[in-house]
Protein backbone atom coordinates (compact mmCIF):
# COMPACT_ATOMS: atom_id res chain seq x y z
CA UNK A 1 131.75 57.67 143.63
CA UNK A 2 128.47 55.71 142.50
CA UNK A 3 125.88 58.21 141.64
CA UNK A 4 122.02 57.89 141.72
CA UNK A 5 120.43 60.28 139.38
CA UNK A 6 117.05 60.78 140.33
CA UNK A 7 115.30 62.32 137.59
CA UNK A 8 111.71 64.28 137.79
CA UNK A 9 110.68 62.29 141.35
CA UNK A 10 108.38 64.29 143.34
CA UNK A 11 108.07 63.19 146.93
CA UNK A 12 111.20 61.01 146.80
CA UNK A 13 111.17 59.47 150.81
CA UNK A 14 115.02 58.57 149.97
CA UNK A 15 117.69 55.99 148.49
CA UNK A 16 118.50 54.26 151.84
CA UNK A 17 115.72 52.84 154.32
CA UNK A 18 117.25 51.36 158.05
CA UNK A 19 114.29 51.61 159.80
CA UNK A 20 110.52 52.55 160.38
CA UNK A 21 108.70 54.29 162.77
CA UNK A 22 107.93 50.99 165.42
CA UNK A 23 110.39 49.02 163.55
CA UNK A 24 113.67 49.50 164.44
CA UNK A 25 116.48 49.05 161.58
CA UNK A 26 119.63 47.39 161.11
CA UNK A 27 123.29 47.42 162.96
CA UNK A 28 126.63 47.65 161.47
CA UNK A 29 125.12 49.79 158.35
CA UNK A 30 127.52 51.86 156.55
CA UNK A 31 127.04 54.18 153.72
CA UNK A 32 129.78 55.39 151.76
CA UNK A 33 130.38 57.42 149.11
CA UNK A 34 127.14 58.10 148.01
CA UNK A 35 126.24 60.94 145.64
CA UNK A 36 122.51 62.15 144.74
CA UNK A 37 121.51 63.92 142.04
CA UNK A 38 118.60 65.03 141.83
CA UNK A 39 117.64 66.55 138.74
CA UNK A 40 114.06 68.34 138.91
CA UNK A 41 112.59 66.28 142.20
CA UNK A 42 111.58 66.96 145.22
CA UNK A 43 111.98 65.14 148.68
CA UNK A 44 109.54 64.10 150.72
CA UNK A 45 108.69 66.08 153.93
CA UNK A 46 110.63 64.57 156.86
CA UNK A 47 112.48 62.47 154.82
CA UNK A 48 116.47 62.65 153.34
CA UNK A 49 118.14 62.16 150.15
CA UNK A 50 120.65 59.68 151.24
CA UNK A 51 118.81 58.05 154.50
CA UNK A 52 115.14 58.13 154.94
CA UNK A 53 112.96 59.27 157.74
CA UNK A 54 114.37 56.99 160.82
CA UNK A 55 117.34 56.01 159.55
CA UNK A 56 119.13 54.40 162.36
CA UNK A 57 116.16 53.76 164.41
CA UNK A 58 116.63 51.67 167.31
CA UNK A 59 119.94 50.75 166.08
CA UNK A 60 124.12 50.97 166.97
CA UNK A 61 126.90 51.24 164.70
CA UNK A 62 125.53 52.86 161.40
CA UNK A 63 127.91 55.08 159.46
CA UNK A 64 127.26 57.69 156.67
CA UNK A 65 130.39 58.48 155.55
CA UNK A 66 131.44 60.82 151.90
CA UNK A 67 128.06 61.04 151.01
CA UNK A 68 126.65 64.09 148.72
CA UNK A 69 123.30 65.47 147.30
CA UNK A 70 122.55 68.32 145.07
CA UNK A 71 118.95 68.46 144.87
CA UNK A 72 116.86 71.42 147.16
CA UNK A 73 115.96 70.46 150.42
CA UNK A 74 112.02 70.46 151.08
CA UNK A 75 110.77 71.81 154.16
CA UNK A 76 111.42 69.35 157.50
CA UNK A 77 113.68 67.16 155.62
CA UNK A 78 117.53 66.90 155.40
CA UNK A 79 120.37 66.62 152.96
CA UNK A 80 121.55 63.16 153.89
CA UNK A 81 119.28 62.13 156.49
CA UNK A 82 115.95 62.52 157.49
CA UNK A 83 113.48 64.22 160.34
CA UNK A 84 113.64 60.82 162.87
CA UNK A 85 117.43 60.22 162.62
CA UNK A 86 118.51 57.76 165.02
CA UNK A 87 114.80 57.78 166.81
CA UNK A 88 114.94 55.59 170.20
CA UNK A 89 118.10 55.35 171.22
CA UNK A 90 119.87 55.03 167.70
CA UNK A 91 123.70 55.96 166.97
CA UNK A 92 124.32 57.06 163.84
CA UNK A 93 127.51 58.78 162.71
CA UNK A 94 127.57 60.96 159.66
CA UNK A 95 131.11 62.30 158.32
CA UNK A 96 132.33 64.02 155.42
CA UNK A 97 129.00 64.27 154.04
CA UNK A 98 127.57 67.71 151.77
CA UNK A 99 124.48 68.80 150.36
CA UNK A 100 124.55 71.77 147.72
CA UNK A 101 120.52 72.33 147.36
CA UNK A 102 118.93 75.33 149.04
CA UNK A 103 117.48 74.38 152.01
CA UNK A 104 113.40 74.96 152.76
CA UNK A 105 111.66 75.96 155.90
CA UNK A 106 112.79 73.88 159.08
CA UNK A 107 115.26 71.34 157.15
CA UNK A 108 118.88 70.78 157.91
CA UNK A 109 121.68 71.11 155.37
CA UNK A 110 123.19 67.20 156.53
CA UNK A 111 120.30 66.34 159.22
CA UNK A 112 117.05 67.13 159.41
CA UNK A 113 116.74 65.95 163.19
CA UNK A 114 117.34 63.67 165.53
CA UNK A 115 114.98 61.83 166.79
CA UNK A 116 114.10 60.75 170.71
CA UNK A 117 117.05 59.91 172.39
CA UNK A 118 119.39 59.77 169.41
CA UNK A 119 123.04 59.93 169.89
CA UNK A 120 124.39 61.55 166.67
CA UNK A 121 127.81 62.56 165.57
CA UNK A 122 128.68 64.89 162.68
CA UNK A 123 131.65 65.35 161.57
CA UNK A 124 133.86 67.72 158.60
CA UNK A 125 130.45 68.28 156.85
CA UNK A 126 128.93 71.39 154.96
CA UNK A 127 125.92 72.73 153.10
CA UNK A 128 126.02 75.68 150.43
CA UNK A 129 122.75 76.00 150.01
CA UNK A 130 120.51 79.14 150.87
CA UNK A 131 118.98 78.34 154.36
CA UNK A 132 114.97 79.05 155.07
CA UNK A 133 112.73 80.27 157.73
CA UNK A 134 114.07 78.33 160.76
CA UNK A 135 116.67 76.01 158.73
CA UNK A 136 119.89 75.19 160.00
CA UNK A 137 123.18 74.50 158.05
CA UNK A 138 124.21 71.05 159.25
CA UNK A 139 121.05 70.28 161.62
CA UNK A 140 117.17 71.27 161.73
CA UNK A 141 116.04 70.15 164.92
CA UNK A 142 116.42 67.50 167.65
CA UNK A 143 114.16 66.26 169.90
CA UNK A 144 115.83 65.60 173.11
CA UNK A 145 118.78 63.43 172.02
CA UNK A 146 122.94 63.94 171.98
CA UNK A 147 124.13 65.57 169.14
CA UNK A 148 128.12 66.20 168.61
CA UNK A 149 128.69 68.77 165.44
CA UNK A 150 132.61 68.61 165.15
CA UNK A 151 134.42 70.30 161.98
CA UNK A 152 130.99 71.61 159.84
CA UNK A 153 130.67 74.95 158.01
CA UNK A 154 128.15 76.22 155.81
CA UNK A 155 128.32 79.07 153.10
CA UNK A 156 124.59 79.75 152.26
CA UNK A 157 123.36 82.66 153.72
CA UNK A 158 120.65 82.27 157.12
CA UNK A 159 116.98 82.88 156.70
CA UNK A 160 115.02 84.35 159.02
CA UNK A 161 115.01 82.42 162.35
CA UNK A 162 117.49 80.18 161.23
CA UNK A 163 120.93 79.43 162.08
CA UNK A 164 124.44 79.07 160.02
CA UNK A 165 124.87 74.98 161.91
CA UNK A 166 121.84 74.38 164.02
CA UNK A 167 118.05 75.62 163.08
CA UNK A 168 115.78 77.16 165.51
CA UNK A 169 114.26 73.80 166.54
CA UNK A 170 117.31 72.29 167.99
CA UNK A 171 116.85 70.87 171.47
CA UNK A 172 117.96 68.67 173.78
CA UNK A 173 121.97 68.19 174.26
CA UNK A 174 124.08 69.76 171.62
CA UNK A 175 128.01 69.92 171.54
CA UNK A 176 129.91 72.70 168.46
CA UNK A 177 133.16 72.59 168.02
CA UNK A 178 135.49 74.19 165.50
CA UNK A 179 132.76 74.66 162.88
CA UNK A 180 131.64 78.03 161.31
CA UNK A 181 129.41 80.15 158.69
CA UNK A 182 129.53 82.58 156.00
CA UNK A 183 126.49 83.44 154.93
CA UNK A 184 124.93 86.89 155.66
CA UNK A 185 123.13 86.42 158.80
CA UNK A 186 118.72 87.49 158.69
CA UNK A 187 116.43 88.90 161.05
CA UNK A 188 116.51 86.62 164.59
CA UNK A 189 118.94 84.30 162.72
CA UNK A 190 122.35 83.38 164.41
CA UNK A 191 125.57 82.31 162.76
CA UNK A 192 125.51 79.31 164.59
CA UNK A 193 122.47 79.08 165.92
């Protein structure tokens, strides 16, 4: 696998852009195998390690596929992908992706959430990392779009509000199958969501 080693970067916004806010990105984008690590930096709020804050937007056909990051998860952001995933009407599919990092306040172990009308599938993808106030596993939050979580797990045990695949923020049309959590479960938390 290629790794990026991103030493001592505070505020990183993320290795790949594929799209603005008001600027939608490309089509027929894939990703693959991909691993972060990020030695002593921090991510950007609403942003993600591997795709940046609307990744996807506007946009068909853009894979993420056998990505990884190990660097902690700052609060609204995501492991591989940021807050505005897929924002108007994107399609991105992210699959056997990871993130190890502990995961702040409203962030999402793969996806921090999908953005307006998003269709997003995620597929045989975990976290590990220690899950904050409102954090979910595999996603944060969505904000009225199709989301399809097939195959995920996460092991880090669920903060308060939060849940073992989906955080307390996720809306609009969501779809679990066969995935699961481990981690001790805290006060209004749910092992799924």
């Amino acid at each position: 696998f290629p790794s990026h080693d991103i030493s001592g970067v505070s505020n990183y916004p993320g290795l790949v852009e594929n799209g603005v806010s008001g600027t939608a990105g490309y089509s027929l984008v894939i990703l693959r195998y991909i691993k972060l690590i990020g030695v002593s930096s921090t991510l950007s709020s609403g942003s993600g390690w591997i795709g940046q804050d609307y990744f996807g937007n506007g946009v068909s056909d853009v894979y993420i596929t056998n990505c990884s990051s190990d660097a902690p998860i700052s609060s609204n952001s995501g492991g591989i992908v940021g807050r505005n995933c897929g924002d108007n009407s994107g399609n991105v599919l992210i699959s056997g992706c990871y993130s190890l990092g502990s995961i702040s306040a409203s962030a999402g172990g793969i996806c921090a959430a999908g953005g307006t009308l998003s269709v997003i599938g995620i597929s045989n993808c975990y976290s590990e990392g220690q899950l904050g106030l409102g954090a979910g596993g595999i996603l944060a939050a969505s904000s009225g779009g199709t989301i399809t979580i097939n195959n995920c797990y996460s092991r880090g045990d669920i903060g308060t509000s939060g849940g073992g695949i989906c955080g307390s923020s996720a809306g609009g049309t969501i779809t679990i199958n066969g995935s699961y959590s481990s981690g001790s479960i805290g006060t209004l938390a749910g092992g799924i969501i």
